[in-house]
Protein backbone atom coordinates (compact mmCIF):
# COMPACT_ATOMS: atom_id res chain seq x y z
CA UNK A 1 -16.41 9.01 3.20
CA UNK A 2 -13.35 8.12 1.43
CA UNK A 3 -13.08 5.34 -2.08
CA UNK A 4 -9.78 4.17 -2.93
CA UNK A 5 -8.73 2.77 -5.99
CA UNK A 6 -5.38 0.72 -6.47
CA UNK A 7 -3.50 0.36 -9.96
CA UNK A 8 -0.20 -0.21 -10.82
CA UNK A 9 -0.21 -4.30 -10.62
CA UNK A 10 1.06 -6.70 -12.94
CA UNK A 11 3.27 -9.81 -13.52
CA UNK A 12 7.10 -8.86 -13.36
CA UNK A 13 10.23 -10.97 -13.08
CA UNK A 14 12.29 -11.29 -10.16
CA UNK A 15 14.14 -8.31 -9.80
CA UNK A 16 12.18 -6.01 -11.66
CA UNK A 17 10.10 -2.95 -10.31
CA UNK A 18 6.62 -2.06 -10.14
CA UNK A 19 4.67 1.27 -8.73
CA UNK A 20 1.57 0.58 -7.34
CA UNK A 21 -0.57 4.00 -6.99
CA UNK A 22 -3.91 4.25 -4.77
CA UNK A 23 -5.98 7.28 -5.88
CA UNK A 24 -8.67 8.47 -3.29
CA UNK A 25 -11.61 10.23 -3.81
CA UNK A 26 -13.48 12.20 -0.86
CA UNK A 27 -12.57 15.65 1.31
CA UNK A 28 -11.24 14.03 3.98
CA UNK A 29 -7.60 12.38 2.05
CA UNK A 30 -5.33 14.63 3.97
CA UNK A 31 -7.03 13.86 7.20
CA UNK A 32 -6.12 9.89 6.97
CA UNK A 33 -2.91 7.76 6.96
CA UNK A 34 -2.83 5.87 4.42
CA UNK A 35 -1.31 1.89 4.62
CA UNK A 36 -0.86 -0.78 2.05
CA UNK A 37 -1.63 -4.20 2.57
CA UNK A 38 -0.93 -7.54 1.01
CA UNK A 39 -2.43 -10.78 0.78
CA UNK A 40 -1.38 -14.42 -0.80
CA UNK A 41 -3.53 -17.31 -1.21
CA UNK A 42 -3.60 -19.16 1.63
CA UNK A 43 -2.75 -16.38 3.97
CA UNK A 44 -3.76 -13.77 6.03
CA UNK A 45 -3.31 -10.32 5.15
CA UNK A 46 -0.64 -8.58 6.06
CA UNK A 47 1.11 -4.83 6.78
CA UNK A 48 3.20 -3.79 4.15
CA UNK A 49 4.04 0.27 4.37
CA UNK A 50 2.69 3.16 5.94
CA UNK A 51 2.36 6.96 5.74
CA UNK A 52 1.46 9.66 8.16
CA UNK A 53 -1.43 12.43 6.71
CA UNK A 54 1.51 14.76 6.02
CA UNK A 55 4.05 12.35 4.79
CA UNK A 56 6.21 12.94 7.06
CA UNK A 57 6.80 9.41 8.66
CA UNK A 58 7.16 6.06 7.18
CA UNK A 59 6.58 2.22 8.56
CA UNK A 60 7.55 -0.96 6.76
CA UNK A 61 7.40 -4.29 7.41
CA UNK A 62 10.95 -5.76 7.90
CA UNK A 63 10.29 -8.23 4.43
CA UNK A 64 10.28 -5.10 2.60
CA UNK A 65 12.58 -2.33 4.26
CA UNK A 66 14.89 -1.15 2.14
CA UNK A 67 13.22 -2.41 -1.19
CA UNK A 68 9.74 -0.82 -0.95
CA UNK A 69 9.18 3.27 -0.69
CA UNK A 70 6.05 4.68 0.14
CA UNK A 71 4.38 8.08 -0.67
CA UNK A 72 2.16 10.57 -1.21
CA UNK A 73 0.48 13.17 -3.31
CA UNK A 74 -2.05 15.11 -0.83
CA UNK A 75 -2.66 17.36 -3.74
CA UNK A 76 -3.37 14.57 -5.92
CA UNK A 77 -5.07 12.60 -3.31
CA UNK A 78 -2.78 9.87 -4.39
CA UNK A 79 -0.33 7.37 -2.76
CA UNK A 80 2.32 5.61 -4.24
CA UNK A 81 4.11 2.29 -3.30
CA UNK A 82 7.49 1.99 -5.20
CA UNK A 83 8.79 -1.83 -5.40
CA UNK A 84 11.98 -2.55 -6.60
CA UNK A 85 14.03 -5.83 -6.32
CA UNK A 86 10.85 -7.58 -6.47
CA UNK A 87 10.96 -11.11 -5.31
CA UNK A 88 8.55 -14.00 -6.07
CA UNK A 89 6.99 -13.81 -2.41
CA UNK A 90 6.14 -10.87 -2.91
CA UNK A 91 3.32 -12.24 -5.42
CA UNK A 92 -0.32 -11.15 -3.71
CA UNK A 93 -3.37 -8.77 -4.07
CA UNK A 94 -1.91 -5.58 -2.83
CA UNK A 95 -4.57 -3.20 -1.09
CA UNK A 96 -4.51 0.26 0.14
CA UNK A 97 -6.12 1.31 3.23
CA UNK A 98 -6.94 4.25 5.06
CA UNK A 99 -7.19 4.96 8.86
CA UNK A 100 -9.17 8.17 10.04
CA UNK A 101 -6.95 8.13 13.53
CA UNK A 102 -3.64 8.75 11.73
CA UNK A 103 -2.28 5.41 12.88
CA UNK A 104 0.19 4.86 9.71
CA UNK A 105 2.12 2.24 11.55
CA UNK A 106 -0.83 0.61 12.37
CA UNK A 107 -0.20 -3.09 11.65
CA UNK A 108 -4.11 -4.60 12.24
CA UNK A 109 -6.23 -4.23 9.42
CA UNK A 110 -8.90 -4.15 11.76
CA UNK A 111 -8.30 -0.66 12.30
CA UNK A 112 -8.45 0.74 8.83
CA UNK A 113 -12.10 1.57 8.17
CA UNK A 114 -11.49 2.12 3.85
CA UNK A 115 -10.09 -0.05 1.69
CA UNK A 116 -9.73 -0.26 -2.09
CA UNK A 117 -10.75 -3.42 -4.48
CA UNK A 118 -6.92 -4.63 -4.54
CA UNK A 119 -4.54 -4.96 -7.23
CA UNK A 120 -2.93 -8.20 -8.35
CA UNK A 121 1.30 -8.56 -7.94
CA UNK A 122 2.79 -11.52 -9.78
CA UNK A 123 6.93 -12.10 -9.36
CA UNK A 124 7.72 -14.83 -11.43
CA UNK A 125 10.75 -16.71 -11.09
């Protein structure tokens, strides 16, 4: 069994950076990939970044490559979501999920079987 608990959001102006982090409680932390999600109002939720159960490989979505860094602590059992150059869509409830199977560039959330409460990203203009 694995809880995960985001933190890190807040309401930032365009441009600015925020770092989300998603501590995880439960034996099994090293043994899971680890993904954060995103969803707006109105939309579906969707793949944001990804990390391997070593942290040795990475997956973005292409709205955030190269703005967004993901990462992890396996001795902290945390990971981390760097944002920089924050843009207004980029408002949303930002969740982190986990995925026994190791699939960190899994982009279904149907495949994750944790998932934290969600923390709340606002870019204003």
């Amino acid at each position: 069994q694995l809880t995960l608990v985001e933190s890190g959001g807040g309401l930032v102006q365009t441009g600015g950076s925020l770092r989300l982090s998603c501590a995880a409680s439960g034996r099994t932390f090293s043994s899971n990939s680890i993904s954060w999600f995103r969803q707006a109002p109105g939309k579906e939720r969707e793949f944001v970044a990804g990390i391997s159960r070593g942290g040795g490989a990475t997956n973005y979505a292409d709205s955030v490559k190269g703005r967004f860094t993901i990462s992890r602590d396996n001795v902290k059992n945390t990971v981390y979501l760097q944002m920089n150059v924050l843009r207004p869509e980029d408002t949303a409830v930002y969740y982190c999920a986990a995925d026994e199977g190791g699939n960190y560039y899994a982009t279904n959330p149907r495949l994750y079987e944790y998932w934290g409460q969600g923390t709340q990203v606002t870019v204003s203009s």
